[in-house]
Protein backbone atom coordinates (compact mmCIF):
# COMPACT_ATOMS: atom_id res chain seq x y z
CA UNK A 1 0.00 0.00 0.00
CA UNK A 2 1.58 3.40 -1.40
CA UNK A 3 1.13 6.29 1.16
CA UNK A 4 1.72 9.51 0.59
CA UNK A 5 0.92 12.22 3.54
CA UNK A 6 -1.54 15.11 2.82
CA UNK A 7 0.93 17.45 3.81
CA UNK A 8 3.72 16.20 1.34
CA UNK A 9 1.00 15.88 -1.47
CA UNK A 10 0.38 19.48 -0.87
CA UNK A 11 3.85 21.02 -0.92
CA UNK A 12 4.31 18.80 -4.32
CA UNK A 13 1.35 20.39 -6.03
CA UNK A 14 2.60 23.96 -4.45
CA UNK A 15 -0.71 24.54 -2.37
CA UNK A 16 -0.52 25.74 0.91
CA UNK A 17 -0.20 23.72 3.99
CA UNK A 18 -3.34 24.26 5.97
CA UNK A 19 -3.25 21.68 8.87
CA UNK A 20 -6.21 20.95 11.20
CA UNK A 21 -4.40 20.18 14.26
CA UNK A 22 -5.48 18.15 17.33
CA UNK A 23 -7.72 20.57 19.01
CA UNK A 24 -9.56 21.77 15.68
CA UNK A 25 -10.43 18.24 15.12
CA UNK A 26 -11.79 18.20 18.53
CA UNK A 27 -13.74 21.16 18.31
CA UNK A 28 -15.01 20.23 14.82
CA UNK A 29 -16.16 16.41 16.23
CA UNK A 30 -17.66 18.91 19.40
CA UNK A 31 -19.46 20.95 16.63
CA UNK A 32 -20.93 18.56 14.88
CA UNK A 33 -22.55 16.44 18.09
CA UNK A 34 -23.96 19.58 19.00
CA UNK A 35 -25.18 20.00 15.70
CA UNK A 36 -26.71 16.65 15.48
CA UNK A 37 -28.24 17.32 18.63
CA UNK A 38 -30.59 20.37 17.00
CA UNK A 39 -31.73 17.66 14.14
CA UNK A 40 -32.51 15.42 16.80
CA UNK A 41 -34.73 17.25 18.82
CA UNK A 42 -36.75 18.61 15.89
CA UNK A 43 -37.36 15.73 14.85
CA UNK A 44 -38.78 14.67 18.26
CA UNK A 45 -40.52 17.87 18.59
CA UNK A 46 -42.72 18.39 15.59
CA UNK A 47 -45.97 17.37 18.08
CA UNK A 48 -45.01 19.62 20.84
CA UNK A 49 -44.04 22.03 18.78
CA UNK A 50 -47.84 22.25 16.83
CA UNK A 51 -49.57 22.18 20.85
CA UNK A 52 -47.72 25.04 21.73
CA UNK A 53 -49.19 27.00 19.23
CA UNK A 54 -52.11 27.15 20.29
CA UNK A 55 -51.01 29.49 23.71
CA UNK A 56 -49.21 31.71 21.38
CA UNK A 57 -49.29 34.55 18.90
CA UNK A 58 -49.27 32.92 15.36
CA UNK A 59 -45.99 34.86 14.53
CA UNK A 60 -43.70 33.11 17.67
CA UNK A 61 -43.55 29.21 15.90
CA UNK A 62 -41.98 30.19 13.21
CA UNK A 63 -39.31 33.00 14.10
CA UNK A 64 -38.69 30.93 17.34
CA UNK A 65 -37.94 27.73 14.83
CA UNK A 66 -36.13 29.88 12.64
CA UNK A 67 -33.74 30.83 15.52
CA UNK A 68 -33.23 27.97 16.96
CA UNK A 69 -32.88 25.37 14.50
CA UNK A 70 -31.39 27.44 11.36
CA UNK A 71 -28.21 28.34 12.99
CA UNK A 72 -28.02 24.60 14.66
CA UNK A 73 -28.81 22.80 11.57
CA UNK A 74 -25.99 24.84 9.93
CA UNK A 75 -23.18 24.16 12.93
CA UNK A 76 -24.07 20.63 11.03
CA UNK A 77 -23.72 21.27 8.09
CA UNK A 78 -20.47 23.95 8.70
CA UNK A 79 -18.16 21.27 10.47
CA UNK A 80 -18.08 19.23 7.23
CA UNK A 81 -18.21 22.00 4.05
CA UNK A 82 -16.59 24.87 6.09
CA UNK A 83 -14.98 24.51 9.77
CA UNK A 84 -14.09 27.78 9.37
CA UNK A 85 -18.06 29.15 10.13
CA UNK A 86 -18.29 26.92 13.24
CA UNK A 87 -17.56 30.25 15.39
CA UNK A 88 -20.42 32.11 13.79
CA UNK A 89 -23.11 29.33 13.78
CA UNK A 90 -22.19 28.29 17.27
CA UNK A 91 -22.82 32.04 18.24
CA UNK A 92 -26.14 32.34 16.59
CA UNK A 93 -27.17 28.92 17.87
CA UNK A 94 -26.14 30.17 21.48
CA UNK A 95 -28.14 32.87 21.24
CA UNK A 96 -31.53 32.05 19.67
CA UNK A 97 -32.34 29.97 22.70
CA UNK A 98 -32.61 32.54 24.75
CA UNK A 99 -33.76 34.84 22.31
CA UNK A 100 -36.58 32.21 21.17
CA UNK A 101 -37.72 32.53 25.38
CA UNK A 102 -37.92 36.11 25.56
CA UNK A 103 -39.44 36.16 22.65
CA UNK A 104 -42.60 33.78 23.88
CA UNK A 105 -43.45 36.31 26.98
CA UNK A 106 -44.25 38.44 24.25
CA UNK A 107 -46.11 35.66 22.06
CA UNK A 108 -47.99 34.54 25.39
CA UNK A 109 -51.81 34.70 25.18
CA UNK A 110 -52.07 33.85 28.87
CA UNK A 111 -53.41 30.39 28.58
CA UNK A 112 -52.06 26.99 29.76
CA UNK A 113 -51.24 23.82 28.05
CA UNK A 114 -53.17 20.48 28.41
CA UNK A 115 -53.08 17.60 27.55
CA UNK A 116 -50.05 15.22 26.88
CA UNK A 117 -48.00 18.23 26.14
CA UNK A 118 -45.82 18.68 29.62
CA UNK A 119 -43.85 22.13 28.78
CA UNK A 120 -42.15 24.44 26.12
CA UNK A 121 -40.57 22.32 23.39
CA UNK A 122 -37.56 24.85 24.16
CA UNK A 123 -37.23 22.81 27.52
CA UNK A 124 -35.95 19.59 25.90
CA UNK A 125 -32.59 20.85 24.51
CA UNK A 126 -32.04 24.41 26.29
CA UNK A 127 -28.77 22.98 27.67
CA UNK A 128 -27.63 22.91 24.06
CA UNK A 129 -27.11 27.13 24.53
CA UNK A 130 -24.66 26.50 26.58
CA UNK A 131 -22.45 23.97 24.37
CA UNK A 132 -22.39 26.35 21.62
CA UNK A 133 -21.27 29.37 24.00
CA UNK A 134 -18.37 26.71 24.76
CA UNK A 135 -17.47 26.25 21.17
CA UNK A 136 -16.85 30.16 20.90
CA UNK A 137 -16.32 32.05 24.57
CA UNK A 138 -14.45 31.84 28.04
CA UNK A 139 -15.93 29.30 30.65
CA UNK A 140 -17.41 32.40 32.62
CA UNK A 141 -19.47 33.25 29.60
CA UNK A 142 -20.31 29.52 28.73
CA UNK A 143 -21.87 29.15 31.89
CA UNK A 144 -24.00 32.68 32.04
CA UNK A 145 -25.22 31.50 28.33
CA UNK A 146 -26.29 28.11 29.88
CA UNK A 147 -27.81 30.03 33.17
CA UNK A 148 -29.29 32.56 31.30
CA UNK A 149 -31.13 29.94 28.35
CA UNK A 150 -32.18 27.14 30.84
CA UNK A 151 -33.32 29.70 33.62
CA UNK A 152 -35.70 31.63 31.26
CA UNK A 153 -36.73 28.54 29.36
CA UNK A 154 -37.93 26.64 32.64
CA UNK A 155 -39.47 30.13 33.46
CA UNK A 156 -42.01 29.82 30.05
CA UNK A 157 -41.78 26.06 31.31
CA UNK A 158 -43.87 27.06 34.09
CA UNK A 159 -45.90 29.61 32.74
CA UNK A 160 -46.89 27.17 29.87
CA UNK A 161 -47.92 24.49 32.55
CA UNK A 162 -50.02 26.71 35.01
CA UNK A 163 -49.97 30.17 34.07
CA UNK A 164 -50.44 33.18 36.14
CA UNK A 165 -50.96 30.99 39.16
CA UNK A 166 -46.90 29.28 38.47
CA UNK A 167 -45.06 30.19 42.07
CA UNK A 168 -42.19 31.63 42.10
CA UNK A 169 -40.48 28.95 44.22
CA UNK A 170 -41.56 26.80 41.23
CA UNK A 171 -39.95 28.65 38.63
CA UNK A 172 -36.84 29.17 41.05
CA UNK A 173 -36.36 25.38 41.70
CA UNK A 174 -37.04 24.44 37.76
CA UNK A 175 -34.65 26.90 37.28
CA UNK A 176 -31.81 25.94 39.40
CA UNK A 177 -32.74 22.14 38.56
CA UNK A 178 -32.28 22.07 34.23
CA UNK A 179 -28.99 24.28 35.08
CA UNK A 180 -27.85 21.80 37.57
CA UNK A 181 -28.23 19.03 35.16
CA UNK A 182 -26.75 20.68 32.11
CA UNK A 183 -24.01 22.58 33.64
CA UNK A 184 -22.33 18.99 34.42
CA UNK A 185 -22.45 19.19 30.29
CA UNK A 186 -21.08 22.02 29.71
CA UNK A 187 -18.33 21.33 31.79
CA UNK A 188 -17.65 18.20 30.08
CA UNK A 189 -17.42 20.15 26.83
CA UNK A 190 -15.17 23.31 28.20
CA UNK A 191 -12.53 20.29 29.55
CA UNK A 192 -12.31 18.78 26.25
CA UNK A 193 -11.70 22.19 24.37
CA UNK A 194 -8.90 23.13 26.58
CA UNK A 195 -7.40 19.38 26.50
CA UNK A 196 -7.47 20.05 22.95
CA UNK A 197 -6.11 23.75 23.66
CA UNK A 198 -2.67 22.05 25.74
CA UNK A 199 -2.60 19.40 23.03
CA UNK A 200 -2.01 22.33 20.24
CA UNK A 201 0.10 24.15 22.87
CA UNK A 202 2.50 20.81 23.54
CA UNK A 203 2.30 20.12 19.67
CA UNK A 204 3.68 22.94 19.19
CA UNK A 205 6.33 23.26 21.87
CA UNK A 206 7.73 19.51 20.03
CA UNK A 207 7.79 21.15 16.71
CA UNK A 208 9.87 24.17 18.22
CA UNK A 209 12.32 21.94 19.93
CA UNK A 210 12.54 19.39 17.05
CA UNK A 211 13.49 22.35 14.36
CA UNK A 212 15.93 23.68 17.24
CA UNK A 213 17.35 20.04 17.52
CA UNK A 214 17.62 19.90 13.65
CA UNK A 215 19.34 23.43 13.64
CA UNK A 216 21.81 22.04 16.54
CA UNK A 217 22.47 19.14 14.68
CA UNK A 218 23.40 20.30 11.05
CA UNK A 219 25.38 23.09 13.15
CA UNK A 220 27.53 20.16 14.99
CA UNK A 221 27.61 18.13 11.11
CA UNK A 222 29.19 21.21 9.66
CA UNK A 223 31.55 21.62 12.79
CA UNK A 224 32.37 18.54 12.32
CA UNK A 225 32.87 17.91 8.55
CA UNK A 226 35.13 21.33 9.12
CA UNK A 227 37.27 19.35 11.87
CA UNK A 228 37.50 16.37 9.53
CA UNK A 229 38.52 19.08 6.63
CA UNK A 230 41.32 20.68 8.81
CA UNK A 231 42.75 17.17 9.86
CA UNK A 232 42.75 14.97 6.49
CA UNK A 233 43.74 17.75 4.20
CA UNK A 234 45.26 20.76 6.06
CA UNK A 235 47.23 18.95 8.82
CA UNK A 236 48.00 15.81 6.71
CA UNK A 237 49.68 17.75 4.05
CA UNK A 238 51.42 20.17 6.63
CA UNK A 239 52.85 16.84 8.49
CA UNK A 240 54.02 15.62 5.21
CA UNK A 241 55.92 18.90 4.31
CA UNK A 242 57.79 18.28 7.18
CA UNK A 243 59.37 15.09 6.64
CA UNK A 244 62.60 14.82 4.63
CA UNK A 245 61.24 12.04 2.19
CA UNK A 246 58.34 14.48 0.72
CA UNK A 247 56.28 12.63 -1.76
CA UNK A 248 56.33 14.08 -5.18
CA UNK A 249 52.12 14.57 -4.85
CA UNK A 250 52.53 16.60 -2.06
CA UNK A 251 51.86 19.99 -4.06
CA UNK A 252 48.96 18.31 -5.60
CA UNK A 253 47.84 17.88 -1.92
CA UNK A 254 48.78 21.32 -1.00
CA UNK A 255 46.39 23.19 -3.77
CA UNK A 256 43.73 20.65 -3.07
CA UNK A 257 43.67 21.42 0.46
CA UNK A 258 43.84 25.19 -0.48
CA UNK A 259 40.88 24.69 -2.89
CA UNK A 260 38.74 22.72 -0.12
CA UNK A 261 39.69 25.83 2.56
CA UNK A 262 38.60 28.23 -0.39
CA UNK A 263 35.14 26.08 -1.13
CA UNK A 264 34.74 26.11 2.78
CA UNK A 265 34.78 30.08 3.01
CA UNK A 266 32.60 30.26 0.19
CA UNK A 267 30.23 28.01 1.94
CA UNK A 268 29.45 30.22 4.85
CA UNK A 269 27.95 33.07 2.44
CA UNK A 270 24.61 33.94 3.11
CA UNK A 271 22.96 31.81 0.67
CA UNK A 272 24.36 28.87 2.49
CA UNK A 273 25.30 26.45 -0.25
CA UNK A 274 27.00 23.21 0.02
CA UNK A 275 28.33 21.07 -3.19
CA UNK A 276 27.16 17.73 -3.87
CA UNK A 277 30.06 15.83 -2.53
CA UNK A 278 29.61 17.84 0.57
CA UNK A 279 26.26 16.87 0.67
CA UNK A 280 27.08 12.59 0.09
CA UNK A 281 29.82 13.21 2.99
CA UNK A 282 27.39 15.11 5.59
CA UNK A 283 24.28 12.18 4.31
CA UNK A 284 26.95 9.52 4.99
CA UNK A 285 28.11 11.10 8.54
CA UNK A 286 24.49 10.81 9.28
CA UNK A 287 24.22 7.22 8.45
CA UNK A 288 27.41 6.46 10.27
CA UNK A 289 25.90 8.33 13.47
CA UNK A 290 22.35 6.95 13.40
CA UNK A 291 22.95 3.45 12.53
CA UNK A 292 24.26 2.28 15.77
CA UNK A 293 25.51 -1.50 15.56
CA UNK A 294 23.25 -2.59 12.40
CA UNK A 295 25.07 -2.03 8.90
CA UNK A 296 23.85 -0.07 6.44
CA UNK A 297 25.14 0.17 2.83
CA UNK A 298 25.14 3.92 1.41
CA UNK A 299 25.60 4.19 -2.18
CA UNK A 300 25.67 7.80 -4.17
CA UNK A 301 25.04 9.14 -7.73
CA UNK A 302 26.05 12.56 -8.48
CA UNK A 303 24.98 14.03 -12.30
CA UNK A 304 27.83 16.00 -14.03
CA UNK A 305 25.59 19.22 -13.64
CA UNK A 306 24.57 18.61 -10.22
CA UNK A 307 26.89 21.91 -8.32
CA UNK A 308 25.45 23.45 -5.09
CA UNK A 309 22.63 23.31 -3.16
CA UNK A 310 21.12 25.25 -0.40
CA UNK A 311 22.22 24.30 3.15
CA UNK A 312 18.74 24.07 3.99
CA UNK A 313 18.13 21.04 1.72
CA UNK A 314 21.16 19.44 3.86
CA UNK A 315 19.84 20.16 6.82
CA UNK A 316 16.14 19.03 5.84
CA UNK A 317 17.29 15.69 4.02
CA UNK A 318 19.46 14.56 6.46
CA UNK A 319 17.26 15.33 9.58
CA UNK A 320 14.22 13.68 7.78
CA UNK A 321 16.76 11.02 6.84
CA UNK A 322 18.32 10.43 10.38
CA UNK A 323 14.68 9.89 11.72
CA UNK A 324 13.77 7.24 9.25
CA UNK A 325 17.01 5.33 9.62
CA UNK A 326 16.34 5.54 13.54
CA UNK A 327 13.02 4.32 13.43
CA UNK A 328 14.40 1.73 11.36
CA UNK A 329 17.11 0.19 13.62
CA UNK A 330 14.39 0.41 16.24
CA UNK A 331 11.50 -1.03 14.22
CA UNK A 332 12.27 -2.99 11.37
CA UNK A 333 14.06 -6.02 13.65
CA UNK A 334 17.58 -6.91 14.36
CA UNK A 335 17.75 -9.47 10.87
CA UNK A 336 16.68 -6.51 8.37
CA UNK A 337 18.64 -5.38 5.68
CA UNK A 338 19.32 -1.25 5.47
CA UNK A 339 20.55 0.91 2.67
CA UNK A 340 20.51 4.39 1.62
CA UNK A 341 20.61 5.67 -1.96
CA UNK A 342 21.51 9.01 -2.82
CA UNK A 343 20.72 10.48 -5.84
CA UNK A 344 22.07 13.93 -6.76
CA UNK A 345 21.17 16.12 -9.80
CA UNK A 346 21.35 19.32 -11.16
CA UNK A 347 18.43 20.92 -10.05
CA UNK A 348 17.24 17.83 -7.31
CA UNK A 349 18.13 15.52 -4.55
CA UNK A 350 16.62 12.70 -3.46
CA UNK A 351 17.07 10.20 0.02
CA UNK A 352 15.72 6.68 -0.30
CA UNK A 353 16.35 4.39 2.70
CA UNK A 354 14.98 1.00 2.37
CA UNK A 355 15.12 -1.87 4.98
CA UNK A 356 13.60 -5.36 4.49
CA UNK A 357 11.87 -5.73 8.39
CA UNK A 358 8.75 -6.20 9.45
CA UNK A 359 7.06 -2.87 7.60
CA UNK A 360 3.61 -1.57 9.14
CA UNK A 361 0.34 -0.77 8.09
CA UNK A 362 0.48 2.87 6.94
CA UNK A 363 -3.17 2.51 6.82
CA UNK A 364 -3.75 2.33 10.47
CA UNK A 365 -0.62 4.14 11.31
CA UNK A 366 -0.21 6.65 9.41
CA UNK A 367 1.89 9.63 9.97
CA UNK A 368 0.52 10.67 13.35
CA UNK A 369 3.29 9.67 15.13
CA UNK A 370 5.28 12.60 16.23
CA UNK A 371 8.64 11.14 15.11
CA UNK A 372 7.47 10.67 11.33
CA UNK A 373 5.12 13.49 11.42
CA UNK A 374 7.35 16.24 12.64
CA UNK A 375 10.57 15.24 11.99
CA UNK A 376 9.95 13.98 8.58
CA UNK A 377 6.82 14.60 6.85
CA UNK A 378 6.36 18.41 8.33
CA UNK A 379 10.37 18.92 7.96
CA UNK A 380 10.25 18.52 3.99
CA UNK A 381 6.65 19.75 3.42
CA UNK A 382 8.45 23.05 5.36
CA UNK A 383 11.30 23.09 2.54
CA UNK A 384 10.62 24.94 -0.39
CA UNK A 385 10.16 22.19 -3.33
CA UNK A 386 10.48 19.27 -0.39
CA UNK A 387 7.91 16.32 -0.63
CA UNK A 388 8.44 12.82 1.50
CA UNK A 389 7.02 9.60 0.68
CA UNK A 390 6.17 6.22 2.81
CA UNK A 391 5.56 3.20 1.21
CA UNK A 392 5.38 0.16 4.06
CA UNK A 393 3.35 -3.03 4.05
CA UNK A 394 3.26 -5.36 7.12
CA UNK A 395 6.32 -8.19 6.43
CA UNK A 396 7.66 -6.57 3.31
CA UNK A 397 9.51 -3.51 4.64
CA UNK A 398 9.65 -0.04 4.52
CA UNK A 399 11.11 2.75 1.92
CA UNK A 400 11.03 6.26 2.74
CA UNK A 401 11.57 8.49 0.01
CA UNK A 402 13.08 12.09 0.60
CA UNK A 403 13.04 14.43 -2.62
CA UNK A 404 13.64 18.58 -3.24
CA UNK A 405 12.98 20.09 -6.53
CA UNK A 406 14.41 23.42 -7.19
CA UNK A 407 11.37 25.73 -7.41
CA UNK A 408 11.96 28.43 -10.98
């Protein structure tokens, strides 16, 4: 099974990436419960709804239904075509409750219901102000939404039953009753908003400190591939100047150490630019690093016209590149076979590492791990022209494939 994450798909067709994160999704699943709720209970209603009428001004059924319903019917609808309206529905859903129960001491002919009918069809789902308030205000505000909806709904509640003769005790313990009951609601909603809340907040925190990490790392490569520069050319060829049997190559040495200090100086311009063999050396470091006890064979092609690239392809392909080879030698089992093609061109570069372990189901998976999602699939969909790739079934492996385009 070929997988291919949403955000990497994106960056390859040059869209935007415009990620839902954990506490959207949370809010979104809130949303459209909430919404469901409203279809629910008009569905359930339609009776009551046509036996309240008849205590009322002919005007109150619909504007009250068009209140109440419209704006919860679209928190529905706006969850899946358009999360972005969730705010706005919720707040017009929060407040035509309320507004519906004002609205009927106006409507009120003075009369009582009989019957089956046992109150205001608002009384079945008044708590539902208050979930919507959650979806767009503070905790203090949720919970004067939900006092101020189920208070003055269990108010019309009483009037409605017995009319003028309703006591105020009554209305006072009906009152404090329905918010009692769906207060312990609202609650329940307000903690899972701000769960989701400190989920976006730690999310975020890990993707800080895993681009610092990245930064501190291809700062320590360069440090040292310069150390490693210094000793094998530089010192080498100094060391052999000083011995009386100098080999005749030793100028040869000399200007080719003098041509790698040169390239090295040139390499710390702003642009940040590395050449392709710097790039194999720092992608092989990596390997060597990462790969702990288990071998892994690297192998290279460089195009005649490949020349420099931007340090911030280095630093993106070998992060992304050091994560898959450690959740390799963790994952794929002690037996499985590694190895790491490079393939450099004049305008791209591309990372395949491919083991032969035990693979998983990218289906179930996916890239919601933070390892893969951060530090691999977010890392190259952040590079300009950067896509990744995972391609893993269960028993037949895994390759992970790391590619930058230059962008015209």
């Amino acid at each position: 099974m070929r997988h291919q994450s949403d955000a990497a798909a994106r960056a390859t067709s040059g869209a935007p990436v415009d990620e839902i994160t954990p506490g959207n999704r949370i809010r979104i699943v809130i949303a459209r419960f909430v919404g469901a709720g409203f279809i629910a209970f008009l569905l359930v209603s339609v009776s009551e709804i046509a036996e309240g009428t008849r205590i009322l001004a002919w005007w109150w059924t619909p504007i009250a239904m068009v209140s109440v319903f419209v704006p919860g019917i679209a928190l529905f609808v706006v969850t899946i075509v358009a999360p972005s309206w969730i705010t706005a529905a919720a707040t017009c859903a929060a407040v035509g409750i309320p507004l519906a129960a004002a609205l009927w001491l106006v409507a009120w002919n003075g009369d009582v219901l009989v019957g089956a009918v046992r109150g205001s069809w608002l009384s079945a789902f008044a708590g539902l102000a208050g979930l919507c308030a959650a979806l767009v205000w503070r905790p203090l505000v949720t919970l004067a939404v939900q006092f101020v909806a189920t208070t003055s709904v269990a108010a019309i509640d009483q009037l409605g039953l017995f009319g003028p003769e309703a006591s105020p005790s009554a209305i006072g313990y009906a009152a404090i009753w329905a918010f009692g009951i769906t207060a312990l609601l609202a609650g329940a909603v307000i903690m899972a908003l701000r769960t989701g809340d400190v989920l976006d907040a730690t999310t975020e925190l890990v993707e800080h400190a895993a681009v610092d990490t990245a930064v501190a790392q291809a700062r320590e490569r360069e440090r040292a591939w310069f150390d490693a520069l210094i000793h094998d050319r530089v010192l080498t060829t100094l060391l052999a100047a000083t011995r009386p049997d100098t080999d005749r190559r030793l100028p040869a040495d000399a200007r080719s150490a003098l041509d790698a200090l040169d390239l090295a100086a040139k390499d710390t311009d702003p642009a940040g630019r590395v050449t392709a063999a710097q790039l194999v050396d720092t992608l092989s470091t990596i390997v060597d690093e990462t790969r702990s006890d288990h071998a892994v064979s690297v192998s290279s092609y460089i195009d005649v016209n490949a020349s420099m690239y931007p340090m911030a392809v280095q630093s993106a392909l070998g992060g992304a590149m050091a994560e898959a080879l450690r959740n390799s030698v963790q994952h794929a089992g002690a037996h499985a076979e590694r190895a790491v093609a490079v393939d450099l061109r004049q305008n791209s570069a591309r990372v395949t590492l491919t083991d032969t372990g035990c693979g998983f189901d990218t289906a179930s998976t996916g890239t919601g791990r933070l390892g893969i999602e951060i530090s691999i699939v977010r890392r190259m969909a952040a590079l300009d022209g950067g896509t990744s790739e995972i391609d893993s079934r269960l028993g037949e492996g895994t390759v992970v494939a790391l590619e930058w385009s230059r962008i015209p």
